[in-house]
PDB file of N, CA and C in Angstrom:
ATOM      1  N   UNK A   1       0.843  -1.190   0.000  1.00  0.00           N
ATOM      2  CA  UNK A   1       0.000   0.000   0.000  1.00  0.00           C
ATOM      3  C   UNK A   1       0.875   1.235   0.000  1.00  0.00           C
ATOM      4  N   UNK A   2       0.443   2.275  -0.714  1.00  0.00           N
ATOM      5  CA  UNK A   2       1.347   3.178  -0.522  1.00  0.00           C
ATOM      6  C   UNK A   2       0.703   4.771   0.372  1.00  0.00           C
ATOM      7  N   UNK A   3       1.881   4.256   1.058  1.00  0.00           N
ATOM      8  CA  UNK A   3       1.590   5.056   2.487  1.00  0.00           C
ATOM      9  C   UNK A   3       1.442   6.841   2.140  1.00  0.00           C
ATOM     10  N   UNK A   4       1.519   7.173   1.104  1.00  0.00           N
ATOM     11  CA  UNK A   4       1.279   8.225   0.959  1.00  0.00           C
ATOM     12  C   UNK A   4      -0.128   8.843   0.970  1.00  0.00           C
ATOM     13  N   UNK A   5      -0.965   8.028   1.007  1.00  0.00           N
ATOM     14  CA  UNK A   5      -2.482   8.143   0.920  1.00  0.00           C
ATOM     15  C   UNK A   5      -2.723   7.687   2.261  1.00  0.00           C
ATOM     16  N   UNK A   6      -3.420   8.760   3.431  1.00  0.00           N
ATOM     17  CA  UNK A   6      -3.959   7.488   4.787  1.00  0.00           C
ATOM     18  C   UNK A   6      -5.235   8.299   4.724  1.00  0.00           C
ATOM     19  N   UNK A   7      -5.785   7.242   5.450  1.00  0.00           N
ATOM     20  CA  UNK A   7      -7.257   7.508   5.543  1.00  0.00           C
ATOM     21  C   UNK A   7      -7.412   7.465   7.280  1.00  0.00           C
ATOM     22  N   UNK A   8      -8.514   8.637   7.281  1.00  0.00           N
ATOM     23  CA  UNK A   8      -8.743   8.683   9.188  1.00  0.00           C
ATOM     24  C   UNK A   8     -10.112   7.993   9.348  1.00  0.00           C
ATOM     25  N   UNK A   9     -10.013   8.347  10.473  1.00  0.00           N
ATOM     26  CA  UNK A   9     -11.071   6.875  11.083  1.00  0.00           C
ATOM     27  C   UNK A   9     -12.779   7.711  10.589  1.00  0.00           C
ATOM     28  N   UNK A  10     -12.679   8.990  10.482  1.00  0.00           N
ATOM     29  CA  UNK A  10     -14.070   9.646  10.458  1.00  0.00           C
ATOM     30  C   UNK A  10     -14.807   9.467   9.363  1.00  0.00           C
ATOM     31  N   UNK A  11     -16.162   9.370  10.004  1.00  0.00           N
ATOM     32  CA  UNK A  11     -17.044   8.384   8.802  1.00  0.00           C
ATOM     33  C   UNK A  11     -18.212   9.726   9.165  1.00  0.00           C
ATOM     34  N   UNK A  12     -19.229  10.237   8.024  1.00  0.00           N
ATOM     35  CA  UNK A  12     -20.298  10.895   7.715  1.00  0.00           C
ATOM     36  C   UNK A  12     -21.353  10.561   7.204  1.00  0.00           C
ATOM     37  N   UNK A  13     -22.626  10.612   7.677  1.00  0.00           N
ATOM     38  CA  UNK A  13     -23.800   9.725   6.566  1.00  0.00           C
ATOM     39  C   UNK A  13     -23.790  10.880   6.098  1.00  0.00           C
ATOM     40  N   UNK A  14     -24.292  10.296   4.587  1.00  0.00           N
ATOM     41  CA  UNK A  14     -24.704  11.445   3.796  1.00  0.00           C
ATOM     42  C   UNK A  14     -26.049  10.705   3.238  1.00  0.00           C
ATOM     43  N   UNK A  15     -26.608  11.350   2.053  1.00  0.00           N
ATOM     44  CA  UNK A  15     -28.014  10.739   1.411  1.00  0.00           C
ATOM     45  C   UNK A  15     -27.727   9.949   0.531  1.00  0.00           C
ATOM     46  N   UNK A  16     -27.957   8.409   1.380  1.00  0.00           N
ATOM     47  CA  UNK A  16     -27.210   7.551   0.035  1.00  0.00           C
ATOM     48  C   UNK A  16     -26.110   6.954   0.107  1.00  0.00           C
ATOM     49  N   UNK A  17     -24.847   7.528   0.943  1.00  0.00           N
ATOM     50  CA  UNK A  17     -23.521   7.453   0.237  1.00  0.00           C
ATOM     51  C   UNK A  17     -23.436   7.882   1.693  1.00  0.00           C
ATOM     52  N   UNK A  18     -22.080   7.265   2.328  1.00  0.00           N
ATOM     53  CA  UNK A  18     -20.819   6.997   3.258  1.00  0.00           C
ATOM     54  C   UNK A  18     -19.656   8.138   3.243  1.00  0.00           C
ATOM     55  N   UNK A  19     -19.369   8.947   3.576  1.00  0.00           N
ATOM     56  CA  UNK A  19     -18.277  10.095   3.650  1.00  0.00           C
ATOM     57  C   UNK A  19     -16.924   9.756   4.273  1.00  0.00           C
ATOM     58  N   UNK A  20     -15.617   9.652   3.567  1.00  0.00           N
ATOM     59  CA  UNK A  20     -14.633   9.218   4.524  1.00  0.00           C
ATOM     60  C   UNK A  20     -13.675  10.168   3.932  1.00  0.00           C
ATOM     61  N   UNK A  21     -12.253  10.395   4.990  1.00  0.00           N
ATOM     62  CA  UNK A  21     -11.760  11.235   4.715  1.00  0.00           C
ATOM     63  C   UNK A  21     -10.341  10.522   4.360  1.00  0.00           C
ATOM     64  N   UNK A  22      -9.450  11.074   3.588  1.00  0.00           N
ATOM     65  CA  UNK A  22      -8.407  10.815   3.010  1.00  0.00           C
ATOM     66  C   UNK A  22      -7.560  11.643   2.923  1.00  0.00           C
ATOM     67  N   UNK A  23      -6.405  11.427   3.769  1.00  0.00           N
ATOM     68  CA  UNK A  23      -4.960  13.095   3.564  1.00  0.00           C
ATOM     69  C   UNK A  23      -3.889  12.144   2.833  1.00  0.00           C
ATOM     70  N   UNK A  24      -3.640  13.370   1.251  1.00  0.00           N
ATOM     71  CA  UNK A  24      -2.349  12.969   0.930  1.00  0.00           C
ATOM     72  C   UNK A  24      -1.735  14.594   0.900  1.00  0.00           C
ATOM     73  N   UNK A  25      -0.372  14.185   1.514  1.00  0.00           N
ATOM     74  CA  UNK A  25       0.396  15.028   1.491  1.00  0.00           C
ATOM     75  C   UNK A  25       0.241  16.746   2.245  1.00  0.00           C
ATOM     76  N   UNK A  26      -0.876  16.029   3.169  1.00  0.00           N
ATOM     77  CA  UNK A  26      -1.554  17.092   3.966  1.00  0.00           C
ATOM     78  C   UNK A  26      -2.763  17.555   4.109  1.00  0.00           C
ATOM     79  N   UNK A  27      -3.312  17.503   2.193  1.00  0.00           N
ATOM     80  CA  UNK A  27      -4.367  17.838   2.028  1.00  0.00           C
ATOM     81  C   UNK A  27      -5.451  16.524   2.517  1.00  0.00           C
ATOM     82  N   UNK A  28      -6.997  17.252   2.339  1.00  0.00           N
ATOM     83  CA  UNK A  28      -8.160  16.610   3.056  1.00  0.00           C
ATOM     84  C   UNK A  28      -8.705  16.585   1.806  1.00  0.00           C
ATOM     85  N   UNK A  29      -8.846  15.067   1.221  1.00  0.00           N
ATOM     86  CA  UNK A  29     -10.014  14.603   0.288  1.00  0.00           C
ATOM     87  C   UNK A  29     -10.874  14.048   0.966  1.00  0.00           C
ATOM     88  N   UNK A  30     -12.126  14.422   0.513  1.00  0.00           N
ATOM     89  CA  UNK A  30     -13.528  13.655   0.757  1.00  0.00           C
ATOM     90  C   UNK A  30     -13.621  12.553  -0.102  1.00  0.00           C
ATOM     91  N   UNK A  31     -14.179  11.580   0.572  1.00  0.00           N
ATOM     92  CA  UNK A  31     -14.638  10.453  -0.283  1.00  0.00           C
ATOM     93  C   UNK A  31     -15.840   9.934  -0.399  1.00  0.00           C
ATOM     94  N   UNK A  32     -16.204   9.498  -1.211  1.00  0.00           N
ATOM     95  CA  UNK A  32     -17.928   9.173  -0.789  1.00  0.00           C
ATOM     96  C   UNK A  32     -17.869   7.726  -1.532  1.00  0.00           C
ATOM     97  N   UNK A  33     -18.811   6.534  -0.632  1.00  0.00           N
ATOM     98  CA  UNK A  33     -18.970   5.402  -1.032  1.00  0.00           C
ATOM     99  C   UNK A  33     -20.433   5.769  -1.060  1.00  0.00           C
ATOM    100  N   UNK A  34     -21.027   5.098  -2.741  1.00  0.00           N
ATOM    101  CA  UNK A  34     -22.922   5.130  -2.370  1.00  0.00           C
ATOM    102  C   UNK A  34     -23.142   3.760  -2.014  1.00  0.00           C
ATOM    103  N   UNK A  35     -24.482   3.773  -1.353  1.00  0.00           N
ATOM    104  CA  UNK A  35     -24.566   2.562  -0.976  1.00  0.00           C
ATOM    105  C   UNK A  35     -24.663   1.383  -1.284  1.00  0.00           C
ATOM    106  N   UNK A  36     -24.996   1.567  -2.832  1.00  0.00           N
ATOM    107  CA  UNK A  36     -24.911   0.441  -3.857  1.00  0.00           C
ATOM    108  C   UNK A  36     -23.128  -0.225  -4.260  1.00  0.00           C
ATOM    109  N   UNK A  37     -22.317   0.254  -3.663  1.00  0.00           N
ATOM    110  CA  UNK A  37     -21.260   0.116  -3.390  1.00  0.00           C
ATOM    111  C   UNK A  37     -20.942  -0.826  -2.190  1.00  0.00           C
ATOM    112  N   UNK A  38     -21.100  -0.390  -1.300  1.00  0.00           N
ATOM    113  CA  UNK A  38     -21.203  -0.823  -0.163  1.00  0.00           C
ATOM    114  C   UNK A  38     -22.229  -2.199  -0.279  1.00  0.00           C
ATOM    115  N   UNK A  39     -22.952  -1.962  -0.559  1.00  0.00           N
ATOM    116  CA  UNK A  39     -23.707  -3.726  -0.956  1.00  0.00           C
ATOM    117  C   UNK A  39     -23.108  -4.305  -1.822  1.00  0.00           C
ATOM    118  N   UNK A  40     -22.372  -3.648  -2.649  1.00  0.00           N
ATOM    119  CA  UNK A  40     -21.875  -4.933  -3.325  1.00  0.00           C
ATOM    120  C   UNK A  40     -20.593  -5.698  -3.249  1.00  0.00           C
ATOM    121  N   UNK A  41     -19.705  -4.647  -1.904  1.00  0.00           N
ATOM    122  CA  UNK A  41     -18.410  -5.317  -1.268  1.00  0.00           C
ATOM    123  C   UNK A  41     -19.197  -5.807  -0.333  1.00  0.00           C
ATOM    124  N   UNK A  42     -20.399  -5.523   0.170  1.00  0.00           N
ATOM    125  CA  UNK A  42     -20.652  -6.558   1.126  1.00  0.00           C
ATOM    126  C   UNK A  42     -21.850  -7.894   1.202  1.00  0.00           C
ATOM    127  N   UNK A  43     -21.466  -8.504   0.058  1.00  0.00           N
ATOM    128  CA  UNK A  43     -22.354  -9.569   0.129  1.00  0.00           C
ATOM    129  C   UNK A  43     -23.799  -9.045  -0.517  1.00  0.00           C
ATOM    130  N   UNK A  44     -23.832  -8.140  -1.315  1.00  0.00           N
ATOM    131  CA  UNK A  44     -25.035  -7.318  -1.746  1.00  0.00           C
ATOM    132  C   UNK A  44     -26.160  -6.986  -0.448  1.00  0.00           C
ATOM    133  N   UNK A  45     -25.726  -6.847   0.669  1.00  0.00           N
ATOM    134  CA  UNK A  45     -27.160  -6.752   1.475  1.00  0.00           C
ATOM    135  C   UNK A  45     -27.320  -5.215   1.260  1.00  0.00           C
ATOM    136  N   UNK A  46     -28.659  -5.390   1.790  1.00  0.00           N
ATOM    137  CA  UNK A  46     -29.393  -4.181   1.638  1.00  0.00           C
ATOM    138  C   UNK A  46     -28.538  -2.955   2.858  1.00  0.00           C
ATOM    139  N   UNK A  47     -28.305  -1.676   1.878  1.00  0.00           N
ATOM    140  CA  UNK A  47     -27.884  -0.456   2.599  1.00  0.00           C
ATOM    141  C   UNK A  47     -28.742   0.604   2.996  1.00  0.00           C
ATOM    142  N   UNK A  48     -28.684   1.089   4.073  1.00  0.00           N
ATOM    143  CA  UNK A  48     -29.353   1.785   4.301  1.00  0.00           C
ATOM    144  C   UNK A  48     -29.037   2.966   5.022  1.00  0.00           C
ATOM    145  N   UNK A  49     -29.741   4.155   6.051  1.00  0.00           N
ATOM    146  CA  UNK A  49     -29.274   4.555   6.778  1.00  0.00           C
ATOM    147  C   UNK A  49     -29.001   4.485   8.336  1.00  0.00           C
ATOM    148  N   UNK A  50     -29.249   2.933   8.738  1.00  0.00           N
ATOM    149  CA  UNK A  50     -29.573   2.363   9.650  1.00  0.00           C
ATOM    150  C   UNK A  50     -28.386   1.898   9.996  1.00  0.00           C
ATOM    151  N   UNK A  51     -28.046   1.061   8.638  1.00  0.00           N
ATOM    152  CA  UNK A  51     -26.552  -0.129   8.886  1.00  0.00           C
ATOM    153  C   UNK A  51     -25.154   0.026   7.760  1.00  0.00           C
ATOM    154  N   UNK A  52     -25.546   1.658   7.320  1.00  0.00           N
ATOM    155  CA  UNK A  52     -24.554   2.126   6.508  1.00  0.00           C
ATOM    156  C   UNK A  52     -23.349   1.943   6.696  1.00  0.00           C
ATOM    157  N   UNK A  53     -22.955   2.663   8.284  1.00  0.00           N
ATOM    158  CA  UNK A  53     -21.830   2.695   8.721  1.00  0.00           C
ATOM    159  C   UNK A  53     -21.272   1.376   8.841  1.00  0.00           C
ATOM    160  N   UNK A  54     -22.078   0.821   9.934  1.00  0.00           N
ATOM    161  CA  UNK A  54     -21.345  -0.542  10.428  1.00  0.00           C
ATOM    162  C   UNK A  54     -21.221  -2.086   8.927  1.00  0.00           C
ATOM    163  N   UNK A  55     -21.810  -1.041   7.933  1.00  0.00           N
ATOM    164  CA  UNK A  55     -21.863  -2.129   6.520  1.00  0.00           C
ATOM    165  C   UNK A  55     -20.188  -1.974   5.915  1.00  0.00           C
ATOM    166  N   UNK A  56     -20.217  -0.448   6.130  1.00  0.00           N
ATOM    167  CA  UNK A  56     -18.998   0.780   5.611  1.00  0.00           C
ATOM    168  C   UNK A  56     -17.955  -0.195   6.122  1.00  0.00           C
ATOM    169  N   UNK A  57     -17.833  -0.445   7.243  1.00  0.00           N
ATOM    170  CA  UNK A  57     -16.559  -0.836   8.497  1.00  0.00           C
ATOM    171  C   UNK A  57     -16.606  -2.599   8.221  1.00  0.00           C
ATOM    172  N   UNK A  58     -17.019  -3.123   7.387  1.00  0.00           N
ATOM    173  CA  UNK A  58     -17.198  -4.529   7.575  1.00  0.00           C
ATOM    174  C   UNK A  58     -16.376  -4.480   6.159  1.00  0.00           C
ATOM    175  N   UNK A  59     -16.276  -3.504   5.108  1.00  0.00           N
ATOM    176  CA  UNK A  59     -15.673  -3.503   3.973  1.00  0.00           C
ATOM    177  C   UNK A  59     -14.457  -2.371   3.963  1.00  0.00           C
ATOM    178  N   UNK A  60     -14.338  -1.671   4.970  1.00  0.00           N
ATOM    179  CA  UNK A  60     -13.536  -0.601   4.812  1.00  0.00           C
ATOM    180  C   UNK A  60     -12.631  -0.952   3.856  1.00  0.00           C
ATOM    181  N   UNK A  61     -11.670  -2.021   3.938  1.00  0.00           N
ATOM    182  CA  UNK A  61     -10.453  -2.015   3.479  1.00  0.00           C
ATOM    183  C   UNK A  61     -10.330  -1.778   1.952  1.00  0.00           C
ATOM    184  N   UNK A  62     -11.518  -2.322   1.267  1.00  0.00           N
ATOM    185  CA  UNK A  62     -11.561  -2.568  -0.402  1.00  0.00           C
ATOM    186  C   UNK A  62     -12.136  -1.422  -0.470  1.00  0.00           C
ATOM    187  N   UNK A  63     -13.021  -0.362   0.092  1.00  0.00           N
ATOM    188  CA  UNK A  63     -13.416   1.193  -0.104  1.00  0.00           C
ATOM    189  C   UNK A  63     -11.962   1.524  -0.025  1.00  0.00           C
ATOM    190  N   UNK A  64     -11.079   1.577   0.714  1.00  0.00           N
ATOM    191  CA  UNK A  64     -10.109   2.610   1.086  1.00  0.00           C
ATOM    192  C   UNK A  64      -8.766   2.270  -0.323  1.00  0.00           C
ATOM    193  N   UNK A  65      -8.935   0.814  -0.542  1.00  0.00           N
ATOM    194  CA  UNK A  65      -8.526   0.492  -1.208  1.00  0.00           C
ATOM    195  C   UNK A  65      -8.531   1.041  -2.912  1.00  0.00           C
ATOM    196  N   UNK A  66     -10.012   1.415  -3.212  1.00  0.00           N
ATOM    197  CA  UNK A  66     -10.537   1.537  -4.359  1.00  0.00           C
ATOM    198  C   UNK A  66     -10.500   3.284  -4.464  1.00  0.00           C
ATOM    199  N   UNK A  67     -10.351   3.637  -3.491  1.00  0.00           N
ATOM    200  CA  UNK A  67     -10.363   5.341  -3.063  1.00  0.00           C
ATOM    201  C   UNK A  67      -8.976   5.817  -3.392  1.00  0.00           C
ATOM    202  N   UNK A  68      -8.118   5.042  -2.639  1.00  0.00           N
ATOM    203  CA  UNK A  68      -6.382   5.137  -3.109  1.00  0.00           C
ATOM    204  C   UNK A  68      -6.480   4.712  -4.480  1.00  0.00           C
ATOM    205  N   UNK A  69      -6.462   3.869  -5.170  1.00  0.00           N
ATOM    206  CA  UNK A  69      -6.667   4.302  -6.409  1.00  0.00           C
ATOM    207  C   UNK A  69      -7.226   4.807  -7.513  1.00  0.00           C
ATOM    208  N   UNK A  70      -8.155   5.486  -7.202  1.00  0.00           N
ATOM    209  CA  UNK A  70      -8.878   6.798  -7.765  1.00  0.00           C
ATOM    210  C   UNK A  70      -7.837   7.897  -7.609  1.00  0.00           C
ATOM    211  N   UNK A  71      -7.540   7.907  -6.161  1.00  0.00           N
ATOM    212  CA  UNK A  71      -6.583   9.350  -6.045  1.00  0.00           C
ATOM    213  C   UNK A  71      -5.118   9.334  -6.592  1.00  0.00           C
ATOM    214  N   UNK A  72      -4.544   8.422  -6.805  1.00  0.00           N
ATOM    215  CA  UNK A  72      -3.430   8.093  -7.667  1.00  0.00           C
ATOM    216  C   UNK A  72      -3.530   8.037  -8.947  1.00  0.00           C
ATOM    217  N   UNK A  73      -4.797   7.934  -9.247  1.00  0.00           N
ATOM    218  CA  UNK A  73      -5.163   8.140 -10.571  1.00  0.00           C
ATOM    219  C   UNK A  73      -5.496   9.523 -11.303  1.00  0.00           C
ATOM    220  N   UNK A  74      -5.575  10.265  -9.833  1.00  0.00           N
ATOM    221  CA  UNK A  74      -6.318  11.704  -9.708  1.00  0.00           C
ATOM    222  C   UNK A  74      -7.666  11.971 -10.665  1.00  0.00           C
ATOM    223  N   UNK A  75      -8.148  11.056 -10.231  1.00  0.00           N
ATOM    224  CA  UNK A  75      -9.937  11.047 -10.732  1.00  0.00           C
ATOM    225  C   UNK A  75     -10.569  11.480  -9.998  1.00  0.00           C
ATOM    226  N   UNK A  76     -10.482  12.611  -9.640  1.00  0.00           N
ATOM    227  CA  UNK A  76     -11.032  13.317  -9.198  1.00  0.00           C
ATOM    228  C   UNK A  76     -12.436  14.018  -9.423  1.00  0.00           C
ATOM    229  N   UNK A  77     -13.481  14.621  -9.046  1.00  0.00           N
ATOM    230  CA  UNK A  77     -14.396  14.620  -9.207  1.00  0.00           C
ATOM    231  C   UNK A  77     -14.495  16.461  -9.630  1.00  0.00           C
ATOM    232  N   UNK A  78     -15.333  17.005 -10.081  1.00  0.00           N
ATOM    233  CA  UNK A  78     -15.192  18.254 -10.485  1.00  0.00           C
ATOM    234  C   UNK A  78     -14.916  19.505  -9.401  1.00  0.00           C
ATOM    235  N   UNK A  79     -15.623  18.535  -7.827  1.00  0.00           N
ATOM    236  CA  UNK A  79     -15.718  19.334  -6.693  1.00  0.00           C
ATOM    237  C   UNK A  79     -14.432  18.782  -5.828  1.00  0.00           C
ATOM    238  N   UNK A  80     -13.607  17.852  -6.589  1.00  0.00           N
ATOM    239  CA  UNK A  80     -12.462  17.862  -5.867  1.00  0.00           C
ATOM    240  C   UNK A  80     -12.283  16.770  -5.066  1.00  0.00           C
ATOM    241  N   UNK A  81     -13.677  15.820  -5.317  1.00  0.00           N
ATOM    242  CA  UNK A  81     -14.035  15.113  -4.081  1.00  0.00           C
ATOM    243  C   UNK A  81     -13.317  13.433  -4.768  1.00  0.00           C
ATOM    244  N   UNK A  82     -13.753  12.116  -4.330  1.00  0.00           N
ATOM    245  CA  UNK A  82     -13.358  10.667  -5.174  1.00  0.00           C
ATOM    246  C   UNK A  82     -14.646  10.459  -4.600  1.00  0.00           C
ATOM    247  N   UNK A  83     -15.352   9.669  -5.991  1.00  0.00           N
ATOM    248  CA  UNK A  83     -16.723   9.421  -5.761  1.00  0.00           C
ATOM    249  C   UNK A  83     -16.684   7.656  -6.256  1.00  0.00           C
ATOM    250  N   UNK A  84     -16.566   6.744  -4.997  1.00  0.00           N
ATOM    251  CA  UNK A  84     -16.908   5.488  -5.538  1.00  0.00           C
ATOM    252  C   UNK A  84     -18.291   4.822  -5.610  1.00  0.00           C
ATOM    253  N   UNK A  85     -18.457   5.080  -7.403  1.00  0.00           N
ATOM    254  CA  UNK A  85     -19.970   4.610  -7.375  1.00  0.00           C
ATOM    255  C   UNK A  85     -20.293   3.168  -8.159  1.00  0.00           C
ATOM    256  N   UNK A  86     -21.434   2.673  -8.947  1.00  0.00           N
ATOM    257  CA  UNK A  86     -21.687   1.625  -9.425  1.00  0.00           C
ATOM    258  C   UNK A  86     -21.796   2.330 -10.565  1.00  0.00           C
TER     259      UNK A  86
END
């Protein structure tokens, strides 16, 4: 993994979609997993805003995973943000 990308522990519901944060090189990227994401690293179950988070944390590693390479890719989103969607 390359340690230049870390991700902090803080997680945000948003509508839909999971908020996590990502510093490279100081700066603060937002990340957003939607939940159709999240169901489908996790066994497709149903996402919601109930069991988002604790769905989020059962897959973190392949989100954080798939986030680092977006941002190495610098696919970035128009608002600056990495948007992992379906």
């Amino acid at each position: 993994m390359n340690q230049s990308v870390i991700f902090t522990d803080q997680l945000y519901m948003e509508t839909n979609q999971v908020r996590f944060i990502a510093q490279q090189q100081g700066m603060h990227i937002n990340c957003f997993a939607s939940f159709a994401v999240i169901s489908a690293l996790c066994d497709h179950q149903v996402v919601n805003e109930h069991n988002a988070v604790h769905l989020f944390e059962q897959c973190r590693f392949d989100l954080e995973d798939k986030a680092e390479a977006l941002i190495e890719q610098e696919a970035f989103s128009d608002s600056g943000d990495i948007l992992l969607l379906l």
